[in-house]
N, C-alpha and C. Protein backbone atom coordinates (compact mmCIF):
# COMPACT_ATOMS: atom_id res chain seq x y z
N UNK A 1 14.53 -7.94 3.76
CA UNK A 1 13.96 -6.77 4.38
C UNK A 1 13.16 -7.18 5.61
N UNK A 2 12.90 -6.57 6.77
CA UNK A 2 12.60 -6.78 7.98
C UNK A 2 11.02 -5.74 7.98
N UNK A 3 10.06 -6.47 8.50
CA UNK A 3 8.96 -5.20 8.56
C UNK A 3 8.48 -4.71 10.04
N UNK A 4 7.73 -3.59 9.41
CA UNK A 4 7.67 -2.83 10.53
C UNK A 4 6.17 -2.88 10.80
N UNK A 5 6.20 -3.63 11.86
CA UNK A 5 4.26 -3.81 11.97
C UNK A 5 3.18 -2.99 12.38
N UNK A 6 3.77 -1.65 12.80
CA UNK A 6 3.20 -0.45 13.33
C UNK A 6 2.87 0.49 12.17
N UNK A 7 4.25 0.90 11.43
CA UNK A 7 3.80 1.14 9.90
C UNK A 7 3.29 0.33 8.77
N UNK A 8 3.00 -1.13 8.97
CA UNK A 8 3.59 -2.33 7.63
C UNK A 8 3.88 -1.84 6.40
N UNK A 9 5.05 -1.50 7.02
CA UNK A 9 5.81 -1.38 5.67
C UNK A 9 7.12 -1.91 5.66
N UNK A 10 7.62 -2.43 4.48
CA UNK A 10 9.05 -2.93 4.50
C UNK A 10 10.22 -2.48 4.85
N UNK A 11 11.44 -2.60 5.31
CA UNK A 11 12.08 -1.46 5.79
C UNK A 11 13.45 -2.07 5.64
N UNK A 12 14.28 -1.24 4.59
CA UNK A 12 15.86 -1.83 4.16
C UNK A 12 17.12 -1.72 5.20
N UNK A 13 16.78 -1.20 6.33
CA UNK A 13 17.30 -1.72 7.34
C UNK A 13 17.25 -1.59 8.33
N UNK A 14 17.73 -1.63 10.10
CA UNK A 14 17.26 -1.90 10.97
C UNK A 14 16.73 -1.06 11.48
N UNK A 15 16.00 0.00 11.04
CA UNK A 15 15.00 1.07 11.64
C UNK A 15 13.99 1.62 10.65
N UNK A 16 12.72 1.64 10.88
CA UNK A 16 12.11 1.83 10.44
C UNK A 16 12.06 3.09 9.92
N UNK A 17 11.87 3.29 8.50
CA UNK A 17 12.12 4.91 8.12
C UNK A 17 11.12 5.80 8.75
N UNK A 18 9.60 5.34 8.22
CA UNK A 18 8.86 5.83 8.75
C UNK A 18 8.45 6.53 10.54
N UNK A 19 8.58 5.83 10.97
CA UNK A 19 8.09 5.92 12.64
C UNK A 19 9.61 5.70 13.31
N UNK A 20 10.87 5.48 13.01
CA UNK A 20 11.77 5.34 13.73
C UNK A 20 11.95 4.14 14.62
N UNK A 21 10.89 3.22 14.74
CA UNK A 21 10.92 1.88 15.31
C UNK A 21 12.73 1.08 15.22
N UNK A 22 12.29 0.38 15.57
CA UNK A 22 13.46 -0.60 15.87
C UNK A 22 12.75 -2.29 15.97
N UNK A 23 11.64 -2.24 16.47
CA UNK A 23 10.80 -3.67 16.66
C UNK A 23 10.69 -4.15 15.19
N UNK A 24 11.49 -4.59 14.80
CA UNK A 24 11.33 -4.98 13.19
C UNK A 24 11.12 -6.70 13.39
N UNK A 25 10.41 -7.05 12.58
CA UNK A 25 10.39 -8.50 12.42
C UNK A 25 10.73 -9.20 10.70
N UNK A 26 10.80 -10.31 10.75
CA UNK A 26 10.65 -10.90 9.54
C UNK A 26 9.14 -10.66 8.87
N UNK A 27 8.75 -10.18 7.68
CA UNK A 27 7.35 -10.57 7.52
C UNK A 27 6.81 -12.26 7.46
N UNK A 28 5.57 -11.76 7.52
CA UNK A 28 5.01 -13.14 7.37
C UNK A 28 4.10 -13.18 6.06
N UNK A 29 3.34 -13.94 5.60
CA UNK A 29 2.67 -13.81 4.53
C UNK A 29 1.23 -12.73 4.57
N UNK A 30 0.97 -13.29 5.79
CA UNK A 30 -0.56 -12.56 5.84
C UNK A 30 -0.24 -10.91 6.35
N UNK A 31 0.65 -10.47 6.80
CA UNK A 31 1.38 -9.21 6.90
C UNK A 31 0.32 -7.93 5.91
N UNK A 32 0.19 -7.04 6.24
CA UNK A 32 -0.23 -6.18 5.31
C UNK A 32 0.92 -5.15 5.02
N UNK A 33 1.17 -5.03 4.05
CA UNK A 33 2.24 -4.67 3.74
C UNK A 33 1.88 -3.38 2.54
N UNK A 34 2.57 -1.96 2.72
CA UNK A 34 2.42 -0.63 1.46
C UNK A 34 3.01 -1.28 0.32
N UNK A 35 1.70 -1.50 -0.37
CA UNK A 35 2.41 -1.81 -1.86
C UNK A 35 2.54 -0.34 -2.48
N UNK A 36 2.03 0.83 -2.53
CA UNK A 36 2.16 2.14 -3.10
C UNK A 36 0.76 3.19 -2.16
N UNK A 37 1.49 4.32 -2.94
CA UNK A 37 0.96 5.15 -2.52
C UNK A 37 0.39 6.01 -3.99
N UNK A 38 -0.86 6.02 -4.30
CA UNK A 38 -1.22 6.68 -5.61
C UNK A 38 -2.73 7.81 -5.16
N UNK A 39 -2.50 8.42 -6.12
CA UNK A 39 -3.91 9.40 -6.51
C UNK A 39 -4.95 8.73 -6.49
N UNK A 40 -6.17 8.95 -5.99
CA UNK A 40 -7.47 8.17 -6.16
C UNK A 40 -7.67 7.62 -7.20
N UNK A 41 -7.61 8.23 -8.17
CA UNK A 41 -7.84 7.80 -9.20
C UNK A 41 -7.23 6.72 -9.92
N UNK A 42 -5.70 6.82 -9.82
CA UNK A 42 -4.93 5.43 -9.86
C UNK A 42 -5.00 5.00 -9.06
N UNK A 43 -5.50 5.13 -7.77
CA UNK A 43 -5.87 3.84 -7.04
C UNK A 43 -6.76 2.53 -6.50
N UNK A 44 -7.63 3.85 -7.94
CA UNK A 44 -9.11 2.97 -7.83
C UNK A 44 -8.91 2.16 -9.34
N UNK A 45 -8.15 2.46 -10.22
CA UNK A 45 -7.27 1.61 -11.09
C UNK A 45 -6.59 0.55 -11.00
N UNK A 46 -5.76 0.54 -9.85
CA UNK A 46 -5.16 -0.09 -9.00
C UNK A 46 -6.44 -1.33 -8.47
N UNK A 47 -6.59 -1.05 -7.71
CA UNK A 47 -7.89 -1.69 -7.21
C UNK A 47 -8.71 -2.43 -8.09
N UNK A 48 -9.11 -2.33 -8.82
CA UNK A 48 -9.79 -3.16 -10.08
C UNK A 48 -8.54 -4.09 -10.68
N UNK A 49 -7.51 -3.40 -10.96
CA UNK A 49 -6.65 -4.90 -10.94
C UNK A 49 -6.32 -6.37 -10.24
N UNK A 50 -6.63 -5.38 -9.23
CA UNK A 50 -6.27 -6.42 -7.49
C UNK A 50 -7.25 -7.10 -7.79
N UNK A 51 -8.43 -6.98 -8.04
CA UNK A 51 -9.88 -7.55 -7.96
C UNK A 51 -9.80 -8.44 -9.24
N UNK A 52 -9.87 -7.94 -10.05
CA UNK A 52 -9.45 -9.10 -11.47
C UNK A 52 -8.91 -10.10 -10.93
N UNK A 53 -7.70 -10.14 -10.48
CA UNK A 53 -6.80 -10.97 -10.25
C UNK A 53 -7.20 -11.61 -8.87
N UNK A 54 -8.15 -11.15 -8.13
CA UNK A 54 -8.51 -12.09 -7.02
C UNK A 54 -7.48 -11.71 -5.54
N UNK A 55 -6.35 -10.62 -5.41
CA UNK A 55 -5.22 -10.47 -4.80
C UNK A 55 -6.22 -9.77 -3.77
N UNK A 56 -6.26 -9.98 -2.02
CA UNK A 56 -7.09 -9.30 -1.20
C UNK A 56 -6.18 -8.10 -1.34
N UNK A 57 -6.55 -6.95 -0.79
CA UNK A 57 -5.93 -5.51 -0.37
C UNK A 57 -7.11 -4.42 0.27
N UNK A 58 -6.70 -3.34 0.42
CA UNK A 58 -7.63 -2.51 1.47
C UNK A 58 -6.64 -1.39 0.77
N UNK A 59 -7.72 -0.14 0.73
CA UNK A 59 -7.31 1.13 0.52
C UNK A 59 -7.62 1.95 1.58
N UNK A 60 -6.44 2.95 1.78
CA UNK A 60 -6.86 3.75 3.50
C UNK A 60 -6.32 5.23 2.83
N UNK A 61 -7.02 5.94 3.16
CA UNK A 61 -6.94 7.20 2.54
C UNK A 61 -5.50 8.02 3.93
N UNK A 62 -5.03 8.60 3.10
CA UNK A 62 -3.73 8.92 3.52
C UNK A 62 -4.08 11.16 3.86
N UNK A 63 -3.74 11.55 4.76
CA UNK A 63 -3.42 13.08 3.96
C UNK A 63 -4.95 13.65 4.60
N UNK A 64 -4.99 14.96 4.39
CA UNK A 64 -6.39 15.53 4.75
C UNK A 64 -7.14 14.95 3.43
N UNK A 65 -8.79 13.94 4.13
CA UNK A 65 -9.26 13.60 3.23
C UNK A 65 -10.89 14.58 3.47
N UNK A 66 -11.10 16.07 3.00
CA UNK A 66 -12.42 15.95 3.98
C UNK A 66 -13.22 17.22 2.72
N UNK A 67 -14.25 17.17 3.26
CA UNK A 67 -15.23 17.80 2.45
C UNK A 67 -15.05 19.26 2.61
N UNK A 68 -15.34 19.71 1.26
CA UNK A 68 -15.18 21.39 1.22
C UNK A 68 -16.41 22.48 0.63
N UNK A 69 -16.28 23.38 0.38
CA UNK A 69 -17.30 23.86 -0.03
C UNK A 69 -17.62 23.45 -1.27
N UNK A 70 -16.52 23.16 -1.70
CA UNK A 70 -16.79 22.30 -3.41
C UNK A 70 -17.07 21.42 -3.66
N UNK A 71 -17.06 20.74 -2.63
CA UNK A 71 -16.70 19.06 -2.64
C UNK A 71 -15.83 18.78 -1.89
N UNK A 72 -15.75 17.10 -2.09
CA UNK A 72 -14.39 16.47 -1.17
C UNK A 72 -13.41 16.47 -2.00
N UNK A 73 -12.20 17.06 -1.77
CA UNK A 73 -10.96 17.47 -1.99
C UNK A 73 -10.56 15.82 -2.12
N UNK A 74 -9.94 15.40 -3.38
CA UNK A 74 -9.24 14.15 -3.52
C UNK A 74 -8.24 14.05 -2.95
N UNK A 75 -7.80 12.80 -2.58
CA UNK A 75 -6.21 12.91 -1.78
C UNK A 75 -5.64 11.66 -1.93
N UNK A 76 -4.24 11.30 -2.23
CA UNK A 76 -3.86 9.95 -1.86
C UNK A 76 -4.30 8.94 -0.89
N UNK A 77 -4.03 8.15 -1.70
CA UNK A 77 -4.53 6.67 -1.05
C UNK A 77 -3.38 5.24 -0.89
N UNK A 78 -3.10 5.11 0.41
CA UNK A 78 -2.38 3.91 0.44
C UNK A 78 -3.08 2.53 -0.08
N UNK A 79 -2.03 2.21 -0.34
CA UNK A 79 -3.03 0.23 -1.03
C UNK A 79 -1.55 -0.33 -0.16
N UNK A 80 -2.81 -1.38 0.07
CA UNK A 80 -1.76 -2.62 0.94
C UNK A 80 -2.23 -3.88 0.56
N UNK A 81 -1.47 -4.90 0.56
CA UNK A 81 -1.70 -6.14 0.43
C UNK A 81 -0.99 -7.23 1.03
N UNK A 82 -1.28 -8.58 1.15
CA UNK A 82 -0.89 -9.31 1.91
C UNK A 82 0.59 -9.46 1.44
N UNK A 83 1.35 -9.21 2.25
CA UNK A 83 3.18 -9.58 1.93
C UNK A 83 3.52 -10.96 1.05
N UNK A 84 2.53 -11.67 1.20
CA UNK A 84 2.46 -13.09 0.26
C UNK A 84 2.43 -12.83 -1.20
N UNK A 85 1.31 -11.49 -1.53
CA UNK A 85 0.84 -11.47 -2.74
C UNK A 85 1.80 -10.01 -3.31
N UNK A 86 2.59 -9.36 -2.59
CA UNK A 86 3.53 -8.66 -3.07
C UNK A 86 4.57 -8.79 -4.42
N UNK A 87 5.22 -9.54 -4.21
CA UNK A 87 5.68 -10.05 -5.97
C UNK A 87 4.48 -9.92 -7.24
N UNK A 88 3.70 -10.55 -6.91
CA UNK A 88 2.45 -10.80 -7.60
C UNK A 88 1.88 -9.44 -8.41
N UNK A 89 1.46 -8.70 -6.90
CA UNK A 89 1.11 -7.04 -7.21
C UNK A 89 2.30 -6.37 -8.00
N UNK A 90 3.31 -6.50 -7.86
CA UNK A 90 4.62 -5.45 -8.27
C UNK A 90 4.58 -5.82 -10.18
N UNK A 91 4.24 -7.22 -9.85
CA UNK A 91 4.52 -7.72 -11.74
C UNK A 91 2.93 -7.21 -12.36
N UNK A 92 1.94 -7.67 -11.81
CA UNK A 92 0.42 -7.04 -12.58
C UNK A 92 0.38 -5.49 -12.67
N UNK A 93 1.35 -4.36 -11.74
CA UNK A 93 1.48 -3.32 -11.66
C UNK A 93 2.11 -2.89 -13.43
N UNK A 94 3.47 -3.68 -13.08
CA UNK A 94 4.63 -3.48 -13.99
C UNK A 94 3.59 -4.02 -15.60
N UNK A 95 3.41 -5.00 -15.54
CA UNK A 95 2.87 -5.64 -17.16
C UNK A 95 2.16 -4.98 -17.21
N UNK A 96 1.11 -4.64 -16.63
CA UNK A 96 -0.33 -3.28 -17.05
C UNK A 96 -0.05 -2.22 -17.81
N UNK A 97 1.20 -1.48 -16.91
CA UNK A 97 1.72 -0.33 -17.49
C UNK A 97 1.20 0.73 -17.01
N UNK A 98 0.97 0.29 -15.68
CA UNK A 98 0.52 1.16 -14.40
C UNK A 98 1.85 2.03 -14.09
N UNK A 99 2.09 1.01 -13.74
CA UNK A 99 3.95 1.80 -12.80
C UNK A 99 4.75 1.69 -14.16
């Protein structure tokens, strides 16, 4: 798979689904790369795994994230991690019994 460094995300072939790019490269390790896209709540689940396990990542809130008369309206959250530690994330996902 070839990534797309504007979206980092992986991309199964020569155009980026997302943004329509074409500048695709090989990843590299340190790459930040969409490991998923989950509910806050599994993603702050998510996140405590990563952390157990020591795996760096960053959560970026995706979608209208903004305050209401009720409160702040929850919204998806992208998680990314270094393209190195991708395998890694996909199996602690899978054995948890997350995904």
């Amino acid at each position: 798979m070839l990534y797309c460094p504007n979206c980092q995300i992986l991309c199964p072939e020569d155009r980026c689904p997302s943004c329509g790019g074409k500048k695709l490269r090989e990843p590299e390790g340190g790459d930040p790369v969409l490991l998923m896209t989950a509910a806050e709540g599994k993603a702050d689940l998510i996140s405590s795994l990563l952390d157990e396990n020591r795996i760096p990542h960053e959560i970026r809130a995706c979608g209208l994230d903004t305050p209401t008369a009720y409160g702040r309206m929850p919204s998806n959250r992208n998680l990314f991690v270094p393209y190195a530690a991708l395998k890694r994330c996909e199996e602690l996902l899978r054995d948890s019994g997350i995904v």
